[in-house]
Protein backbone atom coordinates (compact mmCIF):
# COMPACT_ATOMS: atom_id res chain seq x y z
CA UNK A 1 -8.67 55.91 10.21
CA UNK A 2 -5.97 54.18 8.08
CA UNK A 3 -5.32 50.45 8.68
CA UNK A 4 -1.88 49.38 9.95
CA UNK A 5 -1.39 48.10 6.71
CA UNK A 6 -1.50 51.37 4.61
CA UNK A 7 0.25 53.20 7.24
CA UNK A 8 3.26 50.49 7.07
CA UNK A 9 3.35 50.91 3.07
CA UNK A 10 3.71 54.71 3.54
CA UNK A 11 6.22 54.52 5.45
CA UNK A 12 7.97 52.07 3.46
CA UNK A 13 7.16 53.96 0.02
CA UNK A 14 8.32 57.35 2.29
CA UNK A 15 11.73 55.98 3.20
CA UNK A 16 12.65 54.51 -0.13
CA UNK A 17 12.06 57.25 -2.79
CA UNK A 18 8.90 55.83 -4.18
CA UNK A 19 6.20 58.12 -2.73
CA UNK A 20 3.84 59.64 -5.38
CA UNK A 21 3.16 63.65 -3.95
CA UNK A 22 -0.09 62.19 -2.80
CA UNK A 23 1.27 59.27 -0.75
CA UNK A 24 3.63 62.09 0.79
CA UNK A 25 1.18 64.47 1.59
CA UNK A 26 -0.94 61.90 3.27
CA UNK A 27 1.84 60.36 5.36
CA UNK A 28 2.83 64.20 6.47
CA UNK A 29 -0.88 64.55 7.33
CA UNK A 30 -0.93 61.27 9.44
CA UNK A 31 2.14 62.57 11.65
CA UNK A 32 0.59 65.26 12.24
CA UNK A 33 -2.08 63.86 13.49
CA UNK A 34 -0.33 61.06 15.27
CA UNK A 35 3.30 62.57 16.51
CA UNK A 36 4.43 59.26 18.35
CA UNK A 37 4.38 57.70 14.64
CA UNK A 38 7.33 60.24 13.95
CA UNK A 39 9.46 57.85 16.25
CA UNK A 40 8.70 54.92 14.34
CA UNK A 41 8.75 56.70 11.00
CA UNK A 42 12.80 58.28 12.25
CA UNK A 43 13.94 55.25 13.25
CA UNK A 44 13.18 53.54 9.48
CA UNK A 45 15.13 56.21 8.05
CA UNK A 46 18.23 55.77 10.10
CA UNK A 47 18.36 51.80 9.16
CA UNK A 48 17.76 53.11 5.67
CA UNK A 49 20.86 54.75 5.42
CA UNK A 50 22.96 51.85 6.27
CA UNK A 51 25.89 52.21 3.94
CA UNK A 52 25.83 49.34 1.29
CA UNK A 53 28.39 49.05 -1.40
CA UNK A 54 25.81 47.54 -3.48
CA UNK A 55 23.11 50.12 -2.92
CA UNK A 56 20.99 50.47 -5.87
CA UNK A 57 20.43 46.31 -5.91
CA UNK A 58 19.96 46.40 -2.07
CA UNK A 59 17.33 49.40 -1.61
CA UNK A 60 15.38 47.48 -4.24
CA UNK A 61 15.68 44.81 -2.37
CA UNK A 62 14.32 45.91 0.64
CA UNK A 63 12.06 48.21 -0.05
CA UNK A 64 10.18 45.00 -1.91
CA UNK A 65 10.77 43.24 1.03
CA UNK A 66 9.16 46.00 3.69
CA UNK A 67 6.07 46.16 0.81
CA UNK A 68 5.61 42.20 1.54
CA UNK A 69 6.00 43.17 5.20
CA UNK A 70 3.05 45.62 4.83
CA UNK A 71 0.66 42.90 2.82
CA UNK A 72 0.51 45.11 -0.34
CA UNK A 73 0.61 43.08 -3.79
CA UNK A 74 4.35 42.65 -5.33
CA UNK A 75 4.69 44.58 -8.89
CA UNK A 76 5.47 41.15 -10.21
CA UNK A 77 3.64 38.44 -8.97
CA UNK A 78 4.79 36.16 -11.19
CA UNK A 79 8.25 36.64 -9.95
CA UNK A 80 7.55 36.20 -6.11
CA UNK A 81 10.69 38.37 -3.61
CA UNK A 82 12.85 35.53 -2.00
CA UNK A 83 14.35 36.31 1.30
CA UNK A 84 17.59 34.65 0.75
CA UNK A 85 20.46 36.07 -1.86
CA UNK A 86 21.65 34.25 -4.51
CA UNK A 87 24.99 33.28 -5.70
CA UNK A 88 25.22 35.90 -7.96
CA UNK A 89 24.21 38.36 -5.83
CA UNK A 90 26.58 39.57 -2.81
CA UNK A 91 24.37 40.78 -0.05
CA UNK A 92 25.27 42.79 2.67
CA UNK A 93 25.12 41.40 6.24
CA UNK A 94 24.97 44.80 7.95
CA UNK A 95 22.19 45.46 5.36
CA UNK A 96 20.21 42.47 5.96
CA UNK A 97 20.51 43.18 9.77
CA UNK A 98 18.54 46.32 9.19
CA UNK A 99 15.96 44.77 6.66
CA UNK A 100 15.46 42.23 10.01
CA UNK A 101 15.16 44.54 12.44
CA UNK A 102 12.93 47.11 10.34
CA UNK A 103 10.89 44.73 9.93
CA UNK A 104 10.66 43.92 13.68
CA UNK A 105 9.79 47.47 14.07
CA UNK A 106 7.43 47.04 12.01
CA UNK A 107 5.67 44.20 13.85
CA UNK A 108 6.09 46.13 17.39
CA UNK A 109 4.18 49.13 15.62
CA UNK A 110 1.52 46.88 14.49
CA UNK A 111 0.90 45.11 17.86
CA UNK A 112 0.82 48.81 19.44
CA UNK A 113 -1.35 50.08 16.37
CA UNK A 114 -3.77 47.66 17.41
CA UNK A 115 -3.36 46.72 21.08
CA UNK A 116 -2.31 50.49 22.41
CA UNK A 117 -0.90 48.27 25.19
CA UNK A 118 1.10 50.22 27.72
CA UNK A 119 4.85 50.88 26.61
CA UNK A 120 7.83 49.75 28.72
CA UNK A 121 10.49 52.39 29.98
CA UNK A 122 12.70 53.55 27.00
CA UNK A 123 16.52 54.37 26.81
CA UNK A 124 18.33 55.85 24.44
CA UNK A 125 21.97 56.17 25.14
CA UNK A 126 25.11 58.68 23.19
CA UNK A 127 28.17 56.82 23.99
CA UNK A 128 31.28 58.50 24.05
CA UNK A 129 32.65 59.59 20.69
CA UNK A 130 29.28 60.30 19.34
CA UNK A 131 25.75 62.33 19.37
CA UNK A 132 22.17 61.30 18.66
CA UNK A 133 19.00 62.38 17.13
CA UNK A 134 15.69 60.79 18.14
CA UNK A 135 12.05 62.25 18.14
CA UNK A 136 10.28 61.47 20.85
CA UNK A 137 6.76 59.59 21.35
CA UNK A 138 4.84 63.52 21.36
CA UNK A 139 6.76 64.27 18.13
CA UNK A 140 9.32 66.38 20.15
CA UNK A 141 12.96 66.18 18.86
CA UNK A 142 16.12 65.13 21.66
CA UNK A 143 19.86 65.44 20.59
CA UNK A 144 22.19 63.57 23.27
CA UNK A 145 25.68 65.25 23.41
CA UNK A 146 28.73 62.53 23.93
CA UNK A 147 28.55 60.01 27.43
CA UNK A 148 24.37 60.87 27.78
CA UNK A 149 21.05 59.21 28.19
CA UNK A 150 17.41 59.59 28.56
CA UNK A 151 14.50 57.43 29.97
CA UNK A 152 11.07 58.29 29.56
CA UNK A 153 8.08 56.27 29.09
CA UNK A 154 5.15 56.77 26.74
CA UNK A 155 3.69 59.79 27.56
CA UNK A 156 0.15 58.50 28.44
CA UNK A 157 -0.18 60.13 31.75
CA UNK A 158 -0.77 63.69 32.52
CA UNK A 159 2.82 64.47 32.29
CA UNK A 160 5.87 64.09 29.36
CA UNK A 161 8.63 63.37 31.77
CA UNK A 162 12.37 62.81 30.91
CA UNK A 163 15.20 61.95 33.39
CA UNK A 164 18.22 63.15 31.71
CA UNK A 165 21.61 61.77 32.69
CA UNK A 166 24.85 64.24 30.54
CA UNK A 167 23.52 66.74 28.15
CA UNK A 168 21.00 67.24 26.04
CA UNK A 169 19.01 69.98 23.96
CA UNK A 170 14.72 69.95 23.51
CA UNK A 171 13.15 71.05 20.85
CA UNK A 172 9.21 70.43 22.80
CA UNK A 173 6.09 70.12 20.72
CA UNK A 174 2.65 71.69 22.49
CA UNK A 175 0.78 68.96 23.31
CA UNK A 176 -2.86 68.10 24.76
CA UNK A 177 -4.56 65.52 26.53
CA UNK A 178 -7.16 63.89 23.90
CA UNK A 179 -9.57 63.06 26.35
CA UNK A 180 -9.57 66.76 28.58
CA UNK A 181 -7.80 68.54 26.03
CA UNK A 182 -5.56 70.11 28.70
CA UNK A 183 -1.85 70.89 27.91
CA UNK A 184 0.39 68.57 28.73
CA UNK A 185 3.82 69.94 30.80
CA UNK A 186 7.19 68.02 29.40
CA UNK A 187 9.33 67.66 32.54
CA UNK A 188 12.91 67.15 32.36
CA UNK A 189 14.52 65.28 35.52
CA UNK A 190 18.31 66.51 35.42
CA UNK A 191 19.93 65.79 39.09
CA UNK A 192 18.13 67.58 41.85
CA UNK A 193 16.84 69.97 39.73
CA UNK A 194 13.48 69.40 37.89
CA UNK A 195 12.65 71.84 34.72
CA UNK A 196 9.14 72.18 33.52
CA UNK A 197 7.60 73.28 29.93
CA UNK A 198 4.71 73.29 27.41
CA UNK A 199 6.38 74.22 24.25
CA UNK A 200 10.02 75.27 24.00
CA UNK A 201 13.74 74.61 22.79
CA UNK A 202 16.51 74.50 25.69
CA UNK A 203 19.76 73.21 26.32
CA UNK A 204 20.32 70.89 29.68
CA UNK A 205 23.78 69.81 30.80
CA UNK A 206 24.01 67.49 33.81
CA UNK A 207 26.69 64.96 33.79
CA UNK A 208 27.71 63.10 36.72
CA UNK A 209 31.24 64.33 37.12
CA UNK A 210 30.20 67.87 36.88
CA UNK A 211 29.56 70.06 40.13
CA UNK A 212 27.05 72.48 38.80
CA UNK A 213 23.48 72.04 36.63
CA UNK A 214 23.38 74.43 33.15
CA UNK A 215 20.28 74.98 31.54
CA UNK A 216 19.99 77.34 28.53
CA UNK A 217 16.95 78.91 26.96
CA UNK A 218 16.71 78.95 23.33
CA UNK A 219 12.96 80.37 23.18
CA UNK A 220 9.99 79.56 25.40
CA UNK A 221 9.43 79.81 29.13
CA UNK A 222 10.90 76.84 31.23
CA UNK A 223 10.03 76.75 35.41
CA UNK A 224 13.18 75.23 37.64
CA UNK A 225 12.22 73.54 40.76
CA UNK A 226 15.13 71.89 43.32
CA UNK A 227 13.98 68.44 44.86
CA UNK A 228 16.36 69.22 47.74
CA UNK A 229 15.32 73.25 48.40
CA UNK A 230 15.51 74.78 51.62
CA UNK A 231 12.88 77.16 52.29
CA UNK A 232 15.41 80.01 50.42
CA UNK A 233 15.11 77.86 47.54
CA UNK A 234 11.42 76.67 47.11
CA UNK A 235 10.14 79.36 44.78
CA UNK A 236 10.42 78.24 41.56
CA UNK A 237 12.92 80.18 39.04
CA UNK A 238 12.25 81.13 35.91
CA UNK A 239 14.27 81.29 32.71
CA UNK A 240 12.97 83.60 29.37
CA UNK A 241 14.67 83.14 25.77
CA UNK A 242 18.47 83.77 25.45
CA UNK A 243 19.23 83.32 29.14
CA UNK A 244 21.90 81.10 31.33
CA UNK A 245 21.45 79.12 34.72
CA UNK A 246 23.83 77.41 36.41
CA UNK A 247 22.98 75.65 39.80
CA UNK A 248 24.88 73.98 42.03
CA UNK A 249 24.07 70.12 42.02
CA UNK A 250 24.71 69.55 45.30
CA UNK A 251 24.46 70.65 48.70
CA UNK A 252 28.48 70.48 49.47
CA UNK A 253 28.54 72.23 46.06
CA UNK A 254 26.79 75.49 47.55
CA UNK A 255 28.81 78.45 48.59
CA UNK A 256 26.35 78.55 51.84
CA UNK A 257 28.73 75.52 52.99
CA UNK A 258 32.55 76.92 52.98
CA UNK A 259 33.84 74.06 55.35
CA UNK A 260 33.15 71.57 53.29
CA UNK A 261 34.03 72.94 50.00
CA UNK A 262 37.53 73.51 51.99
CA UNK A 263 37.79 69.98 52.78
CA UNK A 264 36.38 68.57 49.31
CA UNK A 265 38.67 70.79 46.72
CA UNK A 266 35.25 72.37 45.65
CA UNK A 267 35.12 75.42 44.35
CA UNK A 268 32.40 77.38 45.67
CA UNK A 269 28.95 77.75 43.30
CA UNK A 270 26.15 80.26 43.61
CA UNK A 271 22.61 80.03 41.81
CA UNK A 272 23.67 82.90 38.32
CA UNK A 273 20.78 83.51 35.50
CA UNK A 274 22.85 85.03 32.77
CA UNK A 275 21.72 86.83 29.75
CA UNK A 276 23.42 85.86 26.54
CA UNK A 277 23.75 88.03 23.58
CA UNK A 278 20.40 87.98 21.46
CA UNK A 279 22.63 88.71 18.30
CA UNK A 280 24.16 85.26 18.21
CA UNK A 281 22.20 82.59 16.39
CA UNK A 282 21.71 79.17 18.20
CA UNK A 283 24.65 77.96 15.93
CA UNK A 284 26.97 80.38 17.85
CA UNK A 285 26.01 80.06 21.41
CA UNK A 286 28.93 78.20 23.07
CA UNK A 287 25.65 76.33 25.30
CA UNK A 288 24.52 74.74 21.69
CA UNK A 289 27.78 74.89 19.62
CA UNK A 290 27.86 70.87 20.18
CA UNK A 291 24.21 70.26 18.14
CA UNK A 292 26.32 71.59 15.59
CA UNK A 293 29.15 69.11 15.97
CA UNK A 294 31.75 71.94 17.45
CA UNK A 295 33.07 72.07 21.34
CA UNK A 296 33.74 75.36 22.20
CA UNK A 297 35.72 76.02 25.34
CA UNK A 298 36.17 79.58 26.80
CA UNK A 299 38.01 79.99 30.18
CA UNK A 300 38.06 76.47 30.90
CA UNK A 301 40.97 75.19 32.70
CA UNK A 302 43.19 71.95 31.78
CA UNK A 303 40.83 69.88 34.50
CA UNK A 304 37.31 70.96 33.13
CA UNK A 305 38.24 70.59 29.31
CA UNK A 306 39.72 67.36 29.89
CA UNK A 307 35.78 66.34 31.03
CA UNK A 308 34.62 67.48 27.75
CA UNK A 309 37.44 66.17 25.43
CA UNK A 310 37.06 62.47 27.19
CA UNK A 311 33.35 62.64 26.36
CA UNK A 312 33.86 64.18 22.60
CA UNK A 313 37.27 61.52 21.73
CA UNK A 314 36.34 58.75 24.11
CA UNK A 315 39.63 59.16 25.63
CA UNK A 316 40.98 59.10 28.85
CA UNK A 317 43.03 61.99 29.69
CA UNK A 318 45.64 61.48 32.87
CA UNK A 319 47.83 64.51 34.39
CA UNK A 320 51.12 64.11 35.82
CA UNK A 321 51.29 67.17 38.20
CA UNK A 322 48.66 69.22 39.65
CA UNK A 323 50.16 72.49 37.44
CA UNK A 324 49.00 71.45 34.53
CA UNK A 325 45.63 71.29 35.74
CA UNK A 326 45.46 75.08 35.97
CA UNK A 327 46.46 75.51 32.54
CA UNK A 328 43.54 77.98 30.91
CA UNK A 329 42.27 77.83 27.07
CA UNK A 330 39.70 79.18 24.75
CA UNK A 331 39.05 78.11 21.35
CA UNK A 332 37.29 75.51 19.81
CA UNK A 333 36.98 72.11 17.84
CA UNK A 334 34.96 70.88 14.98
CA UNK A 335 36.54 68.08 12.45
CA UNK A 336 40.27 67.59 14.41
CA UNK A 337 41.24 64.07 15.47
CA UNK A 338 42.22 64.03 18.50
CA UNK A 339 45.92 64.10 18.03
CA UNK A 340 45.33 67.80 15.75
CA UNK A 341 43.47 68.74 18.40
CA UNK A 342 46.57 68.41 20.82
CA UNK A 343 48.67 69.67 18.72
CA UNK A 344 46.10 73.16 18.74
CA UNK A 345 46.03 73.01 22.04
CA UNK A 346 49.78 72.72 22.02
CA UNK A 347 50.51 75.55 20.04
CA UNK A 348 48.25 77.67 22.34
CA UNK A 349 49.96 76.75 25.54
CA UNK A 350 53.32 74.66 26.24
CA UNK A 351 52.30 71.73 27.79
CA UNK A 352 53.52 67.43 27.46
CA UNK A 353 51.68 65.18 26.01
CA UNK A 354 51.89 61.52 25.43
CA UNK A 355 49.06 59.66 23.33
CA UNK A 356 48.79 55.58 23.75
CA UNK A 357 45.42 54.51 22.08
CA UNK A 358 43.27 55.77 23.98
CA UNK A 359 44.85 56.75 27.07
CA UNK A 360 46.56 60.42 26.83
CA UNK A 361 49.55 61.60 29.20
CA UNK A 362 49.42 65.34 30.17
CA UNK A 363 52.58 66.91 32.05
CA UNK A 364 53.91 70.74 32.47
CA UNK A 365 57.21 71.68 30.49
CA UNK A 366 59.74 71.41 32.84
């Protein structure tokens, strides 16, 4: 097995451009065989790609700096690295806050390299106004649509699981138990609703403010259990590739309750499996448009596209009569600011608006 110390120089050698085809094909070979390095390995990258006005200077820099970090022998020994900049030399501080923290990275992987101490509970949070990438400890790959999160843990029990608070899409990688070499389920807690896999892609949207639970099936088998099912509900539901569910979240969300969906304003929801069309690639599925940086809206009224446009702008969009609420639009938004994408939705259908920062004003055309 390869010490810490090579691993770290791969890495390093990986991330900057210097890899020989040999050092490459080894690192590939050691995430294979190790998928929770992936994690560490896609984090480097992102600090990597810190923008830097001086970026051929400062990648030299630091890539000298992470081959110190992993104890291999400078080029120039002579000529020892120093760790501060010198007058001449204008050094980013952005820049040299990534060198920092790769290198604390660095030091956590060696500790659990060595240690394989149990990890603490991890979050990784989209704010508003912006999506994430991350790979996951089994090498499986999360992207976090606007206003989401996800907690999980290391993976070192029986179970992958995932508590999933907006929306997110799984790509899963098969996995195994090393000592039993039984497969290992990823479960994904979204609300009420738990959804269980081996190996699969799928699309979950839960967000607090939303009524119902959507999960769409790229490819794979997924099984759908409610925490809170009545005895109607305890079979488990299953979803094959290119199909729809939505679910009500919660119980004065269910069409079984008319009284107090009367007294809430909540429009009635039943448990639908839809099949989508098997033509469209993932790239055109409304479900997925957002992986793709585009929010597609089809028969969404004023008060449900407001939801998604607060999440996509980090906005916060307030109506001035109820009509305007009812206000229906389809189309769909990809590189607009937020005051072009007004003005589309403008030229769709008459309404008011009013933008102050971030606060936007929405009235009916008297």
């Amino acid at each position: 097995m390869e010490t810490p110390e090579r691993i770290w120089f791969l890495l390093s050698r990986n991330i900057s451009g210097d890899a020989t085809p040999e050092d490459q094909e080894e690192l590939m070979r050691l995430l294979k065989e190790q998928p929770e390095l992936m994690q560490q390995y896609d984090m480097l990258q992102r600090l990597w790609t810190v923008p830097d006005t001086n970026e051929p200077e400062q990648a030299d820099r630091i890539n000298r700096i992470l081959q110190l970090s992993a104890a291999e022998e400078s080029e120039n020994p002579d000529h020892p690295v120093s760790l501060y900049p010198s007058r001449n030399r204008s050094i980013s501080i952005v820049r040299w806050a990534a060198v920092l923290v790769a290198c604390s990275l660095l030091l956590s992987f060696f500790l659990w390299f060595n240690h394989k101490e149990t990890l603490a509970t991890n979050e990784i949070v989209a704010p508003r106004g912006s999506k994430t990438r991350t790979i996951l400890p089994d090498g499986s790959t999360v992207w976090l649509n606007a206003g989401s999160r996800i907690v999980y843990t290391d993976f070192s029990g029986p179970s992958r699981e995932v508590t999933l608070e907006g929306e997110a899409f799984f790509d899963v990688m098969h996995a195994v138990n090393r000592s039993t070499g039984e497969k290992l389920p990823f479960i994904v807690h979204a609300g009420n609703i738990d959804i269980k896999v081996l190996g699969t892609a799928f699309n979950v949207k839960s967000y607090p403010d939303d009524h119902t639970i959507e999960t769409t099936l790229i490819r794979g088998l997924v099984q759908i259990l409610r925490k809170d099912a009545t005895e109607k509900e305890a079979q488990p539901l299953y979803l094959h590739p290119n199909e729809k569910i939505v679910l009500p979240k919660k119980t004065e969300d269910r069409a079984e309750v008319p009284a107090l969906q009367k007294s809430n304003n909540i429009k009635p929801v039943t448990t639908t499996i839809t099949k989508l069309d098997s033509n469209l690639k993932e790239i055109d599925l409304k479900e997925t448009a957002w992986v793709y940086n585009r929010l597609d809206f089809r028969g969404d009224n004023f008060e449900e596209l407001a939801r998604k446009l607060e999440r996509w702008y980090n906005v916060r969009i307030h109506f001035e009569d109820d009509a305007v609420r009812r206000l229906m639009f389809n189309g769909s938004l990809e590189n607009e600011t937020v005051e072009q994408a007004f003005e589309g939705l403008k030229a769709a259908v008459a309404f008011n608006v009013t933008i102050k920062n971030n606060d936007i004003y929405i009235s009916s055309i008297k």
